[in-house]
N, C-alpha and C. Protein backbone atom coordinates (compact mmCIF):
# COMPACT_ATOMS: atom_id res chain seq x y z
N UNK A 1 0.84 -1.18 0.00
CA UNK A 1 0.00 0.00 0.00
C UNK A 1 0.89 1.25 0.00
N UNK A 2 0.91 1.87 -0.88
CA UNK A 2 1.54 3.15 -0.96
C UNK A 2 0.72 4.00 0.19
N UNK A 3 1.86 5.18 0.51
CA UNK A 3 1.67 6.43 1.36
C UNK A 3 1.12 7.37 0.81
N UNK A 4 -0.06 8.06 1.59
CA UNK A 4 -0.45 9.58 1.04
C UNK A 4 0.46 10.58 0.41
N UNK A 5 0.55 11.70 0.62
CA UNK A 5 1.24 12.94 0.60
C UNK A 5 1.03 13.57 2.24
N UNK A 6 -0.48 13.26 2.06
CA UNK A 6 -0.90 13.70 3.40
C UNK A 6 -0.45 12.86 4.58
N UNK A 7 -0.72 11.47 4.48
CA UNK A 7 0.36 11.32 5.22
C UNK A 7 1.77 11.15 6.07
N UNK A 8 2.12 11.15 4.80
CA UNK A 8 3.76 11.31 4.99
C UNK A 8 3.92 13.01 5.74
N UNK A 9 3.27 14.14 5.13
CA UNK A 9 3.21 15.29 5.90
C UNK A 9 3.10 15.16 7.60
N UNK A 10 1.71 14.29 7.40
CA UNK A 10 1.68 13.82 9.47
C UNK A 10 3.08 13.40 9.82
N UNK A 11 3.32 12.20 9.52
CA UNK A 11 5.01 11.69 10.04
C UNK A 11 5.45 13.02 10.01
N UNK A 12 5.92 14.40 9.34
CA UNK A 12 6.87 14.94 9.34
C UNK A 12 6.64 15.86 10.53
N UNK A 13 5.10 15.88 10.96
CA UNK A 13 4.81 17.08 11.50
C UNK A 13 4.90 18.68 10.62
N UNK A 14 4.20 18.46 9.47
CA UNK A 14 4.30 19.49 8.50
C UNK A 14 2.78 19.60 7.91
N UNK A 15 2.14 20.51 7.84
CA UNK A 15 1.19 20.90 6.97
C UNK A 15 0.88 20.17 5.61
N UNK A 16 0.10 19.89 5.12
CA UNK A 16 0.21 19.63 3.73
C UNK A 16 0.72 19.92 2.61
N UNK A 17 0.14 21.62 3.11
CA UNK A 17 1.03 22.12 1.98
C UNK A 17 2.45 22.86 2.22
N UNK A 18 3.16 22.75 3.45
CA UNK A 18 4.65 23.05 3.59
C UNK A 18 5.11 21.69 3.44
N UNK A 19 4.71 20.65 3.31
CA UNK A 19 5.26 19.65 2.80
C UNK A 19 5.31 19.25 1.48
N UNK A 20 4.03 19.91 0.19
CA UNK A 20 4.28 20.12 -0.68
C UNK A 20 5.44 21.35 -1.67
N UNK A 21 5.39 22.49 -0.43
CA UNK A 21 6.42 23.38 -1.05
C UNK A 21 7.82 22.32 -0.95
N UNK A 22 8.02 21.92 0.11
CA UNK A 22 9.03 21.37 0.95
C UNK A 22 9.92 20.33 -0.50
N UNK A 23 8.98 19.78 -0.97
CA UNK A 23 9.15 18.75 -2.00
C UNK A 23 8.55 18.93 -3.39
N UNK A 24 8.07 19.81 -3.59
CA UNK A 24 7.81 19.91 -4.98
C UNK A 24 8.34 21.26 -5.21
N UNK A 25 8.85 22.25 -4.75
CA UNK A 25 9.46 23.28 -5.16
C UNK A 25 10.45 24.35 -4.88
N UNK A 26 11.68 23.32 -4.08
CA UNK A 26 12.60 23.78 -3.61
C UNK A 26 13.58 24.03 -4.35
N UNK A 27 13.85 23.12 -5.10
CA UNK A 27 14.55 22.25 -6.43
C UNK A 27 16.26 22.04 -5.53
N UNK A 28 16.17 21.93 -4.56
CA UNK A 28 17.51 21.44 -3.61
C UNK A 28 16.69 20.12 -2.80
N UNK A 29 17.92 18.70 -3.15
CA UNK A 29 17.39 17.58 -2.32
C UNK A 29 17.56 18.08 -0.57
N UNK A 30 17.15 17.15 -0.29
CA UNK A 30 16.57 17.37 1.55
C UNK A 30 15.89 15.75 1.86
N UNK A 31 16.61 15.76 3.56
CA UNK A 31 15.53 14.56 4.24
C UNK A 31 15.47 14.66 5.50
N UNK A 32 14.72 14.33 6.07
CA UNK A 32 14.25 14.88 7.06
C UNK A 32 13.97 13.01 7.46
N UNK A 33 14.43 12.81 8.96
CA UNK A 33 14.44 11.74 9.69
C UNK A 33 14.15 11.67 10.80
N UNK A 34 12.74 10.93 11.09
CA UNK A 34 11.92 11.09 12.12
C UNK A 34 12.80 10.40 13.62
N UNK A 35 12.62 10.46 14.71
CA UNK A 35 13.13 9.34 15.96
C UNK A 35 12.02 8.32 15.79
N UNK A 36 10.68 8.63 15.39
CA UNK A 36 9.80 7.72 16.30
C UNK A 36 9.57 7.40 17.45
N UNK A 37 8.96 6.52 17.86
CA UNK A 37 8.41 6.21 19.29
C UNK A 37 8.11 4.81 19.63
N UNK A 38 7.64 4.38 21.01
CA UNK A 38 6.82 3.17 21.08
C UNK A 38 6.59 2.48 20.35
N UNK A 39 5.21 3.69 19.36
CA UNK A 39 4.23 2.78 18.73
C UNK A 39 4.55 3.06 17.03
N UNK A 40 5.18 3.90 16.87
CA UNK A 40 5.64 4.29 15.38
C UNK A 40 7.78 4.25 14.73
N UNK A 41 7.63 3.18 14.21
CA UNK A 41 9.12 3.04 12.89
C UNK A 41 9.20 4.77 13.09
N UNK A 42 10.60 4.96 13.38
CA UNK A 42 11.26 6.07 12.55
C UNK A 42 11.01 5.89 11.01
N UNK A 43 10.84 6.81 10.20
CA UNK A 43 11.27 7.05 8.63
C UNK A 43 12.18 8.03 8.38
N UNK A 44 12.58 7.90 7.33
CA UNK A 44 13.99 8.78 6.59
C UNK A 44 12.71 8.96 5.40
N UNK A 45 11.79 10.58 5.38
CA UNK A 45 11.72 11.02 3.77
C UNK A 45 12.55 11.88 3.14
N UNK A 46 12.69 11.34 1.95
CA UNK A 46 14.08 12.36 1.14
C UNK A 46 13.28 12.66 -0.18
N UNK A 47 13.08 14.06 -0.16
CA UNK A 47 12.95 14.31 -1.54
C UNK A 47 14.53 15.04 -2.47
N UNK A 48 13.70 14.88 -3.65
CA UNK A 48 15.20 15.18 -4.69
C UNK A 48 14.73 16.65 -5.32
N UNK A 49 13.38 17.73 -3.76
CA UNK A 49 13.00 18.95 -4.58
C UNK A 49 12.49 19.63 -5.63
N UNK A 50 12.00 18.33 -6.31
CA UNK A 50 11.59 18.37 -8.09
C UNK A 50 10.43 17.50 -7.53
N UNK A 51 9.61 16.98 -6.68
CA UNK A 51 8.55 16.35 -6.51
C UNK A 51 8.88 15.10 -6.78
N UNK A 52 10.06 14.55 -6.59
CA UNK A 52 10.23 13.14 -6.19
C UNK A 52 10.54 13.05 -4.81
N UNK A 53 9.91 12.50 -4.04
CA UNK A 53 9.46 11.60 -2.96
C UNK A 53 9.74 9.88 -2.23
N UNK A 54 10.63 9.84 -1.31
CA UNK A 54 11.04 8.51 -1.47
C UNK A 54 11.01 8.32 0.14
N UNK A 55 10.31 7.80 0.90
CA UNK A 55 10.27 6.94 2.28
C UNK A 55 10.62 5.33 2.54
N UNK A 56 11.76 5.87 3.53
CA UNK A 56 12.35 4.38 4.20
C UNK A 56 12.28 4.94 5.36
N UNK A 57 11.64 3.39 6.15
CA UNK A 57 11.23 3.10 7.35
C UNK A 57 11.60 1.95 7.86
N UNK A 58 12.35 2.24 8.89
CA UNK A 58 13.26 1.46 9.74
C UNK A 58 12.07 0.13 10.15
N UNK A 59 13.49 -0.84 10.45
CA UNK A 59 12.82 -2.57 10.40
C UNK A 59 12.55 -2.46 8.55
N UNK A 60 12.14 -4.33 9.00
CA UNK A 60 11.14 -4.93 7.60
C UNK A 60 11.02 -6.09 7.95
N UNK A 61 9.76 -6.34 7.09
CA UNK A 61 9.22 -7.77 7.18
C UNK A 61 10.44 -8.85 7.08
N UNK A 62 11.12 -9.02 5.87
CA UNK A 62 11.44 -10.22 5.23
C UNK A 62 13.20 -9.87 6.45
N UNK A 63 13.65 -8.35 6.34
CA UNK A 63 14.74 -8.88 6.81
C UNK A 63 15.45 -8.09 8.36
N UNK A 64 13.46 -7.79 8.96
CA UNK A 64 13.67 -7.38 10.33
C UNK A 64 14.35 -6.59 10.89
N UNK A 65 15.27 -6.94 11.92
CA UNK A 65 16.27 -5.42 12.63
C UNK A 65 17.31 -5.30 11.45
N UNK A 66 17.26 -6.01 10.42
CA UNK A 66 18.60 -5.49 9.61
C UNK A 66 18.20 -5.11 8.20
N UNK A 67 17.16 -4.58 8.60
CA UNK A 67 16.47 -4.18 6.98
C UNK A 67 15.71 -2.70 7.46
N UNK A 68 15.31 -2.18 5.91
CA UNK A 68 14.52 -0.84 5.90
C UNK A 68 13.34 -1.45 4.90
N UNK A 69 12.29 -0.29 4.72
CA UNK A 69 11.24 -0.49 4.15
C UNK A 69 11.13 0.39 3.07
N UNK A 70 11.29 0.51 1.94
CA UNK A 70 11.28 1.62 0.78
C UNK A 70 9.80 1.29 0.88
N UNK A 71 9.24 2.76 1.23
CA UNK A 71 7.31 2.73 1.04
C UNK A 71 7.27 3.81 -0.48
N UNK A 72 6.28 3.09 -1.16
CA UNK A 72 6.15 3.90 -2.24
C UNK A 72 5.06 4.98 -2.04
N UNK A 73 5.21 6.08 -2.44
CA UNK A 73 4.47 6.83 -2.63
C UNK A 73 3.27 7.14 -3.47
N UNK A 74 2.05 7.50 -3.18
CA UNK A 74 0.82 7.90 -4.08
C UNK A 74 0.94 8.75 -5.03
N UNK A 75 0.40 8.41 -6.61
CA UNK A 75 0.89 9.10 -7.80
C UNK A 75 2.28 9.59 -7.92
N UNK A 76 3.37 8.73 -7.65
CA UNK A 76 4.68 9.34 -7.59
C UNK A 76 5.40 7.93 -8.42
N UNK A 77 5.90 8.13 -9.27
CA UNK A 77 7.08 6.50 -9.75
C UNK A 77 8.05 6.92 -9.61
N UNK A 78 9.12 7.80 -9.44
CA UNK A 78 9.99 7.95 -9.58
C UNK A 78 11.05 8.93 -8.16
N UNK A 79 11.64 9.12 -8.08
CA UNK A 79 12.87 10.17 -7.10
C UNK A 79 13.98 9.64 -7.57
N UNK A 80 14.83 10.91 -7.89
CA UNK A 80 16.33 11.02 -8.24
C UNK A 80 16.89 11.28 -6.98
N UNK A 81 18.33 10.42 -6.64
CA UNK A 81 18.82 10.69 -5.52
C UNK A 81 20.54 10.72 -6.03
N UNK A 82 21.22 11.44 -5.22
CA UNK A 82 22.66 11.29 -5.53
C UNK A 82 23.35 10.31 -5.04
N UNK A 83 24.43 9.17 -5.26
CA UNK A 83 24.53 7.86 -4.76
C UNK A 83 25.14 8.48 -3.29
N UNK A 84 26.02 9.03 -3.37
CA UNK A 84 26.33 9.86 -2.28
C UNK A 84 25.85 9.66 -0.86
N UNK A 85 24.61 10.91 -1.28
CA UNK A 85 23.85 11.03 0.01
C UNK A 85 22.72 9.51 -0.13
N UNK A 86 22.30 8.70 -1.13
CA UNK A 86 21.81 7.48 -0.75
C UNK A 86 22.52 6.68 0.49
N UNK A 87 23.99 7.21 0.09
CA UNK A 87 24.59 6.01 1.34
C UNK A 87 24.72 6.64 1.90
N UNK A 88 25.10 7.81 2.74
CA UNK A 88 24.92 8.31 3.83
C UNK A 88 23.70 8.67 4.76
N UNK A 89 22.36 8.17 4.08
CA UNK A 89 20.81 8.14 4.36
C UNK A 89 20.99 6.60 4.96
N UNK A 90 21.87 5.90 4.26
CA UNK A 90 21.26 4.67 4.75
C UNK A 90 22.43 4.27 5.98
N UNK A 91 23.49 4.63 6.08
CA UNK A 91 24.45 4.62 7.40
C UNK A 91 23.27 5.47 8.36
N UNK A 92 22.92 6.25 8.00
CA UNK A 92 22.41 7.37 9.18
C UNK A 92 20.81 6.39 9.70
N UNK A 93 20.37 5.50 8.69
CA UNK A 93 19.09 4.91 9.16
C UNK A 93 19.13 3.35 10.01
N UNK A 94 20.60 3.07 9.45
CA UNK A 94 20.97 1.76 10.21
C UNK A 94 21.33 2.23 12.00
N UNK A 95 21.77 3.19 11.58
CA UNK A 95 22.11 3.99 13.76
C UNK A 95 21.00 4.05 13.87
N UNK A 96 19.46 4.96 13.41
CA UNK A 96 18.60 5.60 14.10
C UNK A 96 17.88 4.10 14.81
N UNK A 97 18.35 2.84 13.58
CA UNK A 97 16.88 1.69 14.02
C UNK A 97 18.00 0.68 14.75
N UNK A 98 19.02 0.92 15.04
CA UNK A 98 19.46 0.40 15.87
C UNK A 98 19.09 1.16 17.39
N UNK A 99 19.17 2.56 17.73
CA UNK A 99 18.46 3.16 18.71
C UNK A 99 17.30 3.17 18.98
N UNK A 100 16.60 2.84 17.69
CA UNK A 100 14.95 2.30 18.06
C UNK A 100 14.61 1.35 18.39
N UNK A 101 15.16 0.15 18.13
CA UNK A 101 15.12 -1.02 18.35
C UNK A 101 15.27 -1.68 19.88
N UNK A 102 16.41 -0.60 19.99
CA UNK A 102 16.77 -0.76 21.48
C UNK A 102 16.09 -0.31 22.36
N UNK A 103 15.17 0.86 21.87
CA UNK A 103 14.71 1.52 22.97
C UNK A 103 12.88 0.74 23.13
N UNK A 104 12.92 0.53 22.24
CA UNK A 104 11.21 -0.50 21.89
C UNK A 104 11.45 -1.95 22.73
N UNK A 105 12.55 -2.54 22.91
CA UNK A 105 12.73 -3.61 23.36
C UNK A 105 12.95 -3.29 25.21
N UNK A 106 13.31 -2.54 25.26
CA UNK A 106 13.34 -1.90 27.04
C UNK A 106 11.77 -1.07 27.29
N UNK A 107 11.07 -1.01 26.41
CA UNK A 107 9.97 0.12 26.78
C UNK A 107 8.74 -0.50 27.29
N UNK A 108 8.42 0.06 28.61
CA UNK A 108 7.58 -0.69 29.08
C UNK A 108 6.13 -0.07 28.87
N UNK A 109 5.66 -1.23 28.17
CA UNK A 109 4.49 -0.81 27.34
C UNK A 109 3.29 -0.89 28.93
N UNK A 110 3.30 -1.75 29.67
CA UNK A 110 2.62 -1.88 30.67
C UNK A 110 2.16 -0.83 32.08
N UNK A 111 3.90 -0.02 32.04
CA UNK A 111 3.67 1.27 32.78
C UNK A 111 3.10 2.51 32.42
N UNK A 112 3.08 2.55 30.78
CA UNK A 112 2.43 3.15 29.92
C UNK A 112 0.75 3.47 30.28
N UNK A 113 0.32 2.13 29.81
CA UNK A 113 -1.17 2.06 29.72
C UNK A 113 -1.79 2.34 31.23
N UNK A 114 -0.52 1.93 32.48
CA UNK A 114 -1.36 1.98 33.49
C UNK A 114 -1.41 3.93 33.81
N UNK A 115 -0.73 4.74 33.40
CA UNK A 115 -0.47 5.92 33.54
C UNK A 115 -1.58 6.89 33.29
């Protein structure tokens, strides 16, 4: 299932439409990388400023704590990225879900709910 616009804006904590300026008309790439929480994956969205759009979200099904999730985006096929900053997005997403991971596995979901 592909991602909104709109929702990928929620994850960012951005408006709809400062998330559309943000990515459709900056024309300079940018990404912006959530911590997450508890109950929500960090994501890494990177646009390439030309209205390409590309979300990875820490974990995955098939290859768990050592994988990411490329989520596709709604009416979008494509984002140009520089190989560059691809690999330095993805060093920077292997730390964040290693700190998430860790911190989801100590978090006590039980002192939570009783609060």
């Amino acid at each position: 299932m592909a991602l909104t616009k709109k929702e990928i804006a929620k994850k960012l904590n951005k408006t709809y439409q400062e998330f559309l300026d943000w990515c459709e008309s900056s024309f300079e790439e940018d990404w912006i990388i959530t911590e997450g929480s508890a109950y929500e994956k960090p994501v890494c969205v990177y646009t390439d400023g030309d209205g390409g759009v590309v979300v990875l979200e820490c974990s995955s099904e098939i290859f768990e704590k050592y994988g990411l999730t490329l989520c596709s985006v709604e009416d979008l096929a494509w984002c140009d990225i520089h190989i560059r900053n691809f690999i330095y997005i993805l060093e920077e997403m292997e730390l964040v879900n290693s700190e998430w991971l860790h911190f989801v596995e100590n978090f006590d979901y039980d002192a939570e709910e009783a609060a």
